[in-house]
PDB file of N, CA and C in Angstrom:
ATOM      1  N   UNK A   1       0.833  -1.179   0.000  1.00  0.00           N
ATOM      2  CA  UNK A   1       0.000   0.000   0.000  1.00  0.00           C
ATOM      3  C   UNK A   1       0.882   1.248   0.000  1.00  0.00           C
ATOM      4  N   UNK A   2       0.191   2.049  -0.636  1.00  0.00           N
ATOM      5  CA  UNK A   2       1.337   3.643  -1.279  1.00  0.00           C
ATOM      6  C   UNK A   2       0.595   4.773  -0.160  1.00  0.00           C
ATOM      7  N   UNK A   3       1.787   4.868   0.742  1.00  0.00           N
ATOM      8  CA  UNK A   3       0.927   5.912   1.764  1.00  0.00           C
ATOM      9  C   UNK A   3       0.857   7.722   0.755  1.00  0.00           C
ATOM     10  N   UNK A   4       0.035   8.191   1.333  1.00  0.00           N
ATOM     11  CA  UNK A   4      -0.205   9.858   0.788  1.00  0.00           C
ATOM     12  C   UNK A   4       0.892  10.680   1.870  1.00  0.00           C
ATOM     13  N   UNK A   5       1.371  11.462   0.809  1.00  0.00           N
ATOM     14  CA  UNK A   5       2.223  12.218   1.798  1.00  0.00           C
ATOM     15  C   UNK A   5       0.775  13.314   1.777  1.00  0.00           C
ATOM     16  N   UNK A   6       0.974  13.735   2.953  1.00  0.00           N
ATOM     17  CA  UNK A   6       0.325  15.235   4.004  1.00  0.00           C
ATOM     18  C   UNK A   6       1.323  16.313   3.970  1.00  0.00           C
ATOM     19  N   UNK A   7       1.915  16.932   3.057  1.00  0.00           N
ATOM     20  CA  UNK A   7       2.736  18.117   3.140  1.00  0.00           C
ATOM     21  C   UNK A   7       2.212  19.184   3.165  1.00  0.00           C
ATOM     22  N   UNK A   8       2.591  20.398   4.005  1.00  0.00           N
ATOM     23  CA  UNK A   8       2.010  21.769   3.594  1.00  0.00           C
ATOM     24  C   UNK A   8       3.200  22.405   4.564  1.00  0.00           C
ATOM     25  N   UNK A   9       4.204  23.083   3.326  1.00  0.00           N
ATOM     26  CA  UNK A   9       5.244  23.520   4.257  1.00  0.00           C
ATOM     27  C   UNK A   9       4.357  25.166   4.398  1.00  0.00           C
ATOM     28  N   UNK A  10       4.966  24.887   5.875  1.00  0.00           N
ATOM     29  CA  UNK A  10       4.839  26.564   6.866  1.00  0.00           C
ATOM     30  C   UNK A  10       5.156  27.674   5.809  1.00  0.00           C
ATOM     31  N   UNK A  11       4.115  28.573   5.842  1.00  0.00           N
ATOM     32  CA  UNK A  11       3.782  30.088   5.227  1.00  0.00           C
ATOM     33  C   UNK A  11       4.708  30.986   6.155  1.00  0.00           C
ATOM     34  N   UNK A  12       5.907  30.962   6.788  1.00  0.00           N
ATOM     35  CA  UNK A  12       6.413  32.069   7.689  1.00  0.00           C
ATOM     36  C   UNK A  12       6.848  31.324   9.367  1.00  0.00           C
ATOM     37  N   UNK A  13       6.374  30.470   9.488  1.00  0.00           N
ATOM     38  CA  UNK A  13       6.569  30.323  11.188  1.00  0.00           C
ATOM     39  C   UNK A  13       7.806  29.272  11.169  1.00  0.00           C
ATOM     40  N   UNK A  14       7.782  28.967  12.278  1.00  0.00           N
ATOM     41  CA  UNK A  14       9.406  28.209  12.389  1.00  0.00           C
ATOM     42  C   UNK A  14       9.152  26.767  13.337  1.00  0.00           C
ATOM     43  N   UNK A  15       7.386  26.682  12.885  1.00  0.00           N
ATOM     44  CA  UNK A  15       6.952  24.853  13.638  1.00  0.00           C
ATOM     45  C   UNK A  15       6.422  24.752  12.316  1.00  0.00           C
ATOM     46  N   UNK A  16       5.714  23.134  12.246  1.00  0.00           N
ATOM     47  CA  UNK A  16       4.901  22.870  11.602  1.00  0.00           C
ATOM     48  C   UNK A  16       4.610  21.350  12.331  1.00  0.00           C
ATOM     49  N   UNK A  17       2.732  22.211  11.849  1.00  0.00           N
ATOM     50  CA  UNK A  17       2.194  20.080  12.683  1.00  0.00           C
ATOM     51  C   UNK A  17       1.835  19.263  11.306  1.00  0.00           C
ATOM     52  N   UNK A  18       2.128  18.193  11.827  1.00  0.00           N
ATOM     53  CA  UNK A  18       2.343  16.875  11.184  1.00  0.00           C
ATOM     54  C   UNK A  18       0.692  16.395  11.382  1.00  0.00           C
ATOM     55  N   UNK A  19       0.464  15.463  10.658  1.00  0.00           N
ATOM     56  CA  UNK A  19      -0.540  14.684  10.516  1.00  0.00           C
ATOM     57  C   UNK A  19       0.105  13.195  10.624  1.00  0.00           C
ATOM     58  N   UNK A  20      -0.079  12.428  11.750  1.00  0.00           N
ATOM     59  CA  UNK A  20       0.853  11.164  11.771  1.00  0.00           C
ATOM     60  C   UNK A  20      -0.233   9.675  11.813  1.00  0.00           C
ATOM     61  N   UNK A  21      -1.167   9.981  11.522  1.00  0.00           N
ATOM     62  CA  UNK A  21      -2.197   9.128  11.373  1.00  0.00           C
ATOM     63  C   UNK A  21      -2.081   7.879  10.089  1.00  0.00           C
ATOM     64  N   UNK A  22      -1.177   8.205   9.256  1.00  0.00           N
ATOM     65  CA  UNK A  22      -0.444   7.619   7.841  1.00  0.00           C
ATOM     66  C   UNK A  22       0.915   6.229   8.670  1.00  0.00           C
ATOM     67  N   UNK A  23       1.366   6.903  10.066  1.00  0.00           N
ATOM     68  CA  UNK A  23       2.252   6.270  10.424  1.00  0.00           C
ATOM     69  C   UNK A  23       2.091   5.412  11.693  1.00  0.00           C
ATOM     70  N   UNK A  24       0.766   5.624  12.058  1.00  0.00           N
ATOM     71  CA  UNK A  24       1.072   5.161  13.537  1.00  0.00           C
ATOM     72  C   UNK A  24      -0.591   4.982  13.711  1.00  0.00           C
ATOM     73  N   UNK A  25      -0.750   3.853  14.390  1.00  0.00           N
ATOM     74  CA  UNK A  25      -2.190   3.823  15.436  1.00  0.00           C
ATOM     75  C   UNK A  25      -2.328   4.434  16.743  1.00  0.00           C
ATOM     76  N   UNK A  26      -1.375   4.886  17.100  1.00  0.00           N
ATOM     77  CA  UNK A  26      -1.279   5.128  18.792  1.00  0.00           C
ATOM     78  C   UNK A  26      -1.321   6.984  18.578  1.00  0.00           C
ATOM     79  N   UNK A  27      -2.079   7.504  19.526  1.00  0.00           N
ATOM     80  CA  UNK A  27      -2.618   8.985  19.549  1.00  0.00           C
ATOM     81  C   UNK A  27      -1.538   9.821  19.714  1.00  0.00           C
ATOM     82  N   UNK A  28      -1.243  10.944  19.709  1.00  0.00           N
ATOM     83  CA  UNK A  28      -0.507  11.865  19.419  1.00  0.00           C
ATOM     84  C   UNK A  28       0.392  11.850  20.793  1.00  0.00           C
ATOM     85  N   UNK A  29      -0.193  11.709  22.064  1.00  0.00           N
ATOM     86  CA  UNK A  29       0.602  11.891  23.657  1.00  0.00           C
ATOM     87  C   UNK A  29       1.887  10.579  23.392  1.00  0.00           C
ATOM     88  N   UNK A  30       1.284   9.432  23.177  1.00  0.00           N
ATOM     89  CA  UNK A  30       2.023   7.904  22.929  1.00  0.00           C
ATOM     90  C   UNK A  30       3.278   8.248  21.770  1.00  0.00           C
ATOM     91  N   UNK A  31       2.615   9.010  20.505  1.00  0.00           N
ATOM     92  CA  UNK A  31       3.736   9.333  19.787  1.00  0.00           C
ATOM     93  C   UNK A  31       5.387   9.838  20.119  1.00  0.00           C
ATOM     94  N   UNK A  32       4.348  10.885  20.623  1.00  0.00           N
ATOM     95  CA  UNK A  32       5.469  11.973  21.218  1.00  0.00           C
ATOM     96  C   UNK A  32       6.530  11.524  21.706  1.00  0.00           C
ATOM     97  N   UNK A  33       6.247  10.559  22.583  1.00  0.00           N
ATOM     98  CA  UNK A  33       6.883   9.678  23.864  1.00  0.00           C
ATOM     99  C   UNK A  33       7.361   8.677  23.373  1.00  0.00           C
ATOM    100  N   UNK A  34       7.384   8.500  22.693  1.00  0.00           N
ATOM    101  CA  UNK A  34       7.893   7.333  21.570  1.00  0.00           C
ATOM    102  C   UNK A  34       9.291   8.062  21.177  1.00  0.00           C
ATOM    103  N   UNK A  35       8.801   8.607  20.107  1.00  0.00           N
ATOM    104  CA  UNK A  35      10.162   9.490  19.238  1.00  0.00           C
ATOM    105  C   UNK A  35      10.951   9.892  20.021  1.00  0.00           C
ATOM    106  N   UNK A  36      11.007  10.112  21.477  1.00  0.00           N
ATOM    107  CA  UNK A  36      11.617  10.961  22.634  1.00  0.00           C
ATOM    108  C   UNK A  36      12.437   9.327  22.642  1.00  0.00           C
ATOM    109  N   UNK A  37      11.961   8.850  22.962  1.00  0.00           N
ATOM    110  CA  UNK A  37      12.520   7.489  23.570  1.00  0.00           C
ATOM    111  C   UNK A  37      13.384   6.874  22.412  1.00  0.00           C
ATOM    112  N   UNK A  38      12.762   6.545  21.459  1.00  0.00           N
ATOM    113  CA  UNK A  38      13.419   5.898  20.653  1.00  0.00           C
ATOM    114  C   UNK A  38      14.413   6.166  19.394  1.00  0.00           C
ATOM    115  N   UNK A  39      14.024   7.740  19.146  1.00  0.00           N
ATOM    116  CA  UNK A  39      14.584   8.605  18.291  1.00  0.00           C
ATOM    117  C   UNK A  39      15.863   9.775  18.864  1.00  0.00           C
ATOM    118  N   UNK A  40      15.164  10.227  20.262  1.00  0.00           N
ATOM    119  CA  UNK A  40      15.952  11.565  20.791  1.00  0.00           C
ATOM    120  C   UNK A  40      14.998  12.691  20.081  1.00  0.00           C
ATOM    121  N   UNK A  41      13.983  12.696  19.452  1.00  0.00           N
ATOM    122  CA  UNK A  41      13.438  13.898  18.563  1.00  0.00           C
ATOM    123  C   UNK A  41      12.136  14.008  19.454  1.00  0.00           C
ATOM    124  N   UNK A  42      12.188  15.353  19.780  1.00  0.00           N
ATOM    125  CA  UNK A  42      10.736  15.637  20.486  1.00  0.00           C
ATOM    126  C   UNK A  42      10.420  16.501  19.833  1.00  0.00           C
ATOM    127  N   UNK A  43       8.603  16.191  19.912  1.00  0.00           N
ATOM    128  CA  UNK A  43       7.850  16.992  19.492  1.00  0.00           C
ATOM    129  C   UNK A  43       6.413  17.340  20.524  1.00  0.00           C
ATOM    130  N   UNK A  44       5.761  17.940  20.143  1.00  0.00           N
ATOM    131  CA  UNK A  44       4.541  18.139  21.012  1.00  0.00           C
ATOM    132  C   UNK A  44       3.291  17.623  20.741  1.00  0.00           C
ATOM    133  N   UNK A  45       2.511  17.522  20.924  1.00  0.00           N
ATOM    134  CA  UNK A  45       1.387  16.472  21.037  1.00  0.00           C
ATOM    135  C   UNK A  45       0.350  17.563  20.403  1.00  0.00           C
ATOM    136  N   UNK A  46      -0.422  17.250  19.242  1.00  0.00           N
ATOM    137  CA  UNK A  46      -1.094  18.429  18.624  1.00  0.00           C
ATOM    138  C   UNK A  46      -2.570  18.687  19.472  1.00  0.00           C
ATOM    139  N   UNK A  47      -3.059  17.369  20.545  1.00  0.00           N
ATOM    140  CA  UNK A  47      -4.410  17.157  21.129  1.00  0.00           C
ATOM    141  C   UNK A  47      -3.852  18.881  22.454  1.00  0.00           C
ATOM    142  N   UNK A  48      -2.784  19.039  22.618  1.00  0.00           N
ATOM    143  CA  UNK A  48      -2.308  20.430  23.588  1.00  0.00           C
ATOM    144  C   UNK A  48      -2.872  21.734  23.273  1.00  0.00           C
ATOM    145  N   UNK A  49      -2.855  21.535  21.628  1.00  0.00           N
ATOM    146  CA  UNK A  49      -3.282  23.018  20.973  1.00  0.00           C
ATOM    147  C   UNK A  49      -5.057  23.285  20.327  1.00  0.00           C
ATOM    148  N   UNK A  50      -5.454  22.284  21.065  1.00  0.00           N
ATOM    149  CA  UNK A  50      -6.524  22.295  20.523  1.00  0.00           C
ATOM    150  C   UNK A  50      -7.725  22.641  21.695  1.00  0.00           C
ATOM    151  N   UNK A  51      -8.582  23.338  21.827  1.00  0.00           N
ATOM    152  CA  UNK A  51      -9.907  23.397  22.711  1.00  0.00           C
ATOM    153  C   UNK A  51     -10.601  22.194  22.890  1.00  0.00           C
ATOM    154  N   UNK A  52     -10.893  21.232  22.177  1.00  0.00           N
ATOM    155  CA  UNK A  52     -11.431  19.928  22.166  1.00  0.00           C
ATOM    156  C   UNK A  52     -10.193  19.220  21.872  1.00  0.00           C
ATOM    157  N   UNK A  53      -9.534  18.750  22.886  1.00  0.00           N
ATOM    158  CA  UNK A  53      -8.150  17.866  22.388  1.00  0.00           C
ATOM    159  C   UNK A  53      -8.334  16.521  21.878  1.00  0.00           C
ATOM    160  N   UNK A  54      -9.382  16.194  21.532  1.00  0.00           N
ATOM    161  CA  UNK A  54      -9.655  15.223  20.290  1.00  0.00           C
ATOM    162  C   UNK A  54      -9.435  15.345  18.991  1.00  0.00           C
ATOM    163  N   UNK A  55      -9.464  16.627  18.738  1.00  0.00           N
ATOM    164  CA  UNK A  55      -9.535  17.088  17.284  1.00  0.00           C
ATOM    165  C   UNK A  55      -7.954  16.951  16.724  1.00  0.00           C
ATOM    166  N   UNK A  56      -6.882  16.622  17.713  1.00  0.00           N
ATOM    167  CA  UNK A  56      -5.587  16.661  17.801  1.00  0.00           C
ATOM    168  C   UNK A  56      -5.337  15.594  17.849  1.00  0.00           C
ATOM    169  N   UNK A  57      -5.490  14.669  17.843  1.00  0.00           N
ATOM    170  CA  UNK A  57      -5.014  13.229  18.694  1.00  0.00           C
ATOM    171  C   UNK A  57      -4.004  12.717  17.186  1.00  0.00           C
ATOM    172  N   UNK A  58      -4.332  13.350  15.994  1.00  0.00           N
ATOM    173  CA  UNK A  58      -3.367  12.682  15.094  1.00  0.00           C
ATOM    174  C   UNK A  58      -2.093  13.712  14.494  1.00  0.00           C
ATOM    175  N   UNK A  59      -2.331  14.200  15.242  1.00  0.00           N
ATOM    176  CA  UNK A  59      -1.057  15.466  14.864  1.00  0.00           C
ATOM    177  C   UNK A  59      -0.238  16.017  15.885  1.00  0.00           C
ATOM    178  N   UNK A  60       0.978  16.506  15.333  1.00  0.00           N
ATOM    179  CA  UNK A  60       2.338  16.472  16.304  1.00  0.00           C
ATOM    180  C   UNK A  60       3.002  17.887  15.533  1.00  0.00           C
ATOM    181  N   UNK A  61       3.338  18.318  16.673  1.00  0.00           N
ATOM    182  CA  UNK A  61       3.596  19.458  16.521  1.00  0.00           C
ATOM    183  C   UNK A  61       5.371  19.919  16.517  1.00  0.00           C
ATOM    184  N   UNK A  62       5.980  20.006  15.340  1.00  0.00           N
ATOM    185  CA  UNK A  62       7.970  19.746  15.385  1.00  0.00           C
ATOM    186  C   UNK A  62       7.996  21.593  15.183  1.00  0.00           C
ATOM    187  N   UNK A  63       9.243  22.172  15.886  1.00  0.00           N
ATOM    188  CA  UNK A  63       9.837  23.044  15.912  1.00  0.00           C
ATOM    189  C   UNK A  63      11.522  23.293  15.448  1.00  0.00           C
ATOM    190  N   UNK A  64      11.140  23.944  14.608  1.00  0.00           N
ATOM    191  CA  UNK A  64      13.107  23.807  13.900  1.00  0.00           C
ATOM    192  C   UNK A  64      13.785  25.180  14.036  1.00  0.00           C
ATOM    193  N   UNK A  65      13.481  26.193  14.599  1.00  0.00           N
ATOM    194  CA  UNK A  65      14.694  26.764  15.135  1.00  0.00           C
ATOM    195  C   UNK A  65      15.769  26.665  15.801  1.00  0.00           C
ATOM    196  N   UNK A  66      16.523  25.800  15.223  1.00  0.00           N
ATOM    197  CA  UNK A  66      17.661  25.214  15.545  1.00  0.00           C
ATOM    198  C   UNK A  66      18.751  25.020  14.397  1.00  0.00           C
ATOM    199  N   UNK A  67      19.686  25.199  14.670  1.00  0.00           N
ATOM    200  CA  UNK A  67      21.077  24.737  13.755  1.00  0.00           C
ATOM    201  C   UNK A  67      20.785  23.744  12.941  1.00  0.00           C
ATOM    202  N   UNK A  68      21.581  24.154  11.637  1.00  0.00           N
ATOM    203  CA  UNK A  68      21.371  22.952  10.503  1.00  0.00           C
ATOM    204  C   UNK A  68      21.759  21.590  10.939  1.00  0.00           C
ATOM    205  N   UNK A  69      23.030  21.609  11.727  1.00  0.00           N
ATOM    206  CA  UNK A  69      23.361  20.299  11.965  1.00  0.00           C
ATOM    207  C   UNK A  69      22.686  19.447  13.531  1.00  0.00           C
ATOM    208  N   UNK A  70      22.084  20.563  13.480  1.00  0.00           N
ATOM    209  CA  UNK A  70      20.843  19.995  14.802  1.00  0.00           C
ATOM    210  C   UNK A  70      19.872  18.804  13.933  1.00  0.00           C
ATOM    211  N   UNK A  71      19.518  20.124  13.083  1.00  0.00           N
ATOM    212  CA  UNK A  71      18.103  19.389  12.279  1.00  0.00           C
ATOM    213  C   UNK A  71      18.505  18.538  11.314  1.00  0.00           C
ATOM    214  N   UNK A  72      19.763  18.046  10.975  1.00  0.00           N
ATOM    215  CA  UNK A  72      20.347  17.387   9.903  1.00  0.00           C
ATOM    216  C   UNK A  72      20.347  15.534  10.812  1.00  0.00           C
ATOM    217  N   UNK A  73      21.295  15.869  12.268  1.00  0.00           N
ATOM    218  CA  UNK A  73      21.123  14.697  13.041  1.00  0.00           C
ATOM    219  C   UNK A  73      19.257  14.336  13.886  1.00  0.00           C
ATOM    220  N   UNK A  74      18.827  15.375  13.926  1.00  0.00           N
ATOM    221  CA  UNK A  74      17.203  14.510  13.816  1.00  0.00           C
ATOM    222  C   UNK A  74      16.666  14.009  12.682  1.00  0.00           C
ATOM    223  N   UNK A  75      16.912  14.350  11.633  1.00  0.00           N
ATOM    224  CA  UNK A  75      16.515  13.920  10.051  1.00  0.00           C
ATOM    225  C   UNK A  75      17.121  12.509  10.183  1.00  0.00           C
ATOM    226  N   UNK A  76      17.980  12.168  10.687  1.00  0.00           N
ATOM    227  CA  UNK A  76      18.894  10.967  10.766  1.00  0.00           C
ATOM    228  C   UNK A  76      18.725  10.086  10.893  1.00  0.00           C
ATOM    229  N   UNK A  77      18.107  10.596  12.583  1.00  0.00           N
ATOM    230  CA  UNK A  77      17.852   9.531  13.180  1.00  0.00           C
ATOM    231  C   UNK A  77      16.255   9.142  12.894  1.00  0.00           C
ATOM    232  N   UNK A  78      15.245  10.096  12.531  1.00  0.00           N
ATOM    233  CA  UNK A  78      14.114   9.879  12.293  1.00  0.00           C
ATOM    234  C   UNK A  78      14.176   8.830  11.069  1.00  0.00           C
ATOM    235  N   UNK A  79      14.846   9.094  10.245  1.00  0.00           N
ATOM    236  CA  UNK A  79      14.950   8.375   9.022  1.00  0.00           C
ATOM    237  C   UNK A  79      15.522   6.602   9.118  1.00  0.00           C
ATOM    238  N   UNK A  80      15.948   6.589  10.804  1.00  0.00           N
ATOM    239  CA  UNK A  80      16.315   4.943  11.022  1.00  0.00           C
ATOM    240  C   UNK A  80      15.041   4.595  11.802  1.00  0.00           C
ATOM    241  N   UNK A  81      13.910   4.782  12.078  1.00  0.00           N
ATOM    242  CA  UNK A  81      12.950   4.173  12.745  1.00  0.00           C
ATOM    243  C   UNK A  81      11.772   3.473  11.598  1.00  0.00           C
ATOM    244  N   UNK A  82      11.283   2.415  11.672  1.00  0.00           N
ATOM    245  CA  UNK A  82      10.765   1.961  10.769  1.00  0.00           C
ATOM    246  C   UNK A  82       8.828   1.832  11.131  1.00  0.00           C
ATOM    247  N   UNK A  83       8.750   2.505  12.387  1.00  0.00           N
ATOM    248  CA  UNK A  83       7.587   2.570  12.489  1.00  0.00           C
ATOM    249  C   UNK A  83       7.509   2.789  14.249  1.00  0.00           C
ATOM    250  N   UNK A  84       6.300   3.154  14.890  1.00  0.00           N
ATOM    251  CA  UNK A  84       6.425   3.902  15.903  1.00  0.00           C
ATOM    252  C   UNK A  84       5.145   3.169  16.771  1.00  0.00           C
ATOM    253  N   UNK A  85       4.123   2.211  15.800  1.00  0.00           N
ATOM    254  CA  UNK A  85       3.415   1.829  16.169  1.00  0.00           C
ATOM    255  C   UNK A  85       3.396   0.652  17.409  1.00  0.00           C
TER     256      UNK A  85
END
């Protein structure tokens, strides 16, 4: 099966949330905590930014103001995990 990429790069800001529902069964808090653990890459849980934190449960929220070779070794390591589920 040919997953859909979900792209929409950021108009100006220096986050962008993810839609991770393509990669994972487990809700956005489990994600998070995952990638922390198993990657070193944190992100934020998109159900945080939301008034009804349901409406979030499949999206994750990454921040890259940081050094190229910051964001070069999370690209890295994100790119050795084969699934999160």
């Amino acid at each position: 099966m040919r997953r859909r990429r979900r792209i929409h790069p950021p108009a100006g800001a220096y986050y962008v949330m993810t839609d991770i529902r393509d990669l994972t069964n487990v809700d956005d808090v489990t994600f998070t905590r995952r990638l922390i653990a198993e990657a070193g890459v944190a992100g934020v849980p998109g159900s945080s930014f939301f008034s009804r934190p349901e409406l979030g449960v499949t999206k994750v929220r990454f921040a890259f103001p940081k050094r190229i070779e910051t964001l070069a070794a999370a690209a890295e390591r994100l790119s050795r995990l084969a699934t999160l589920v």
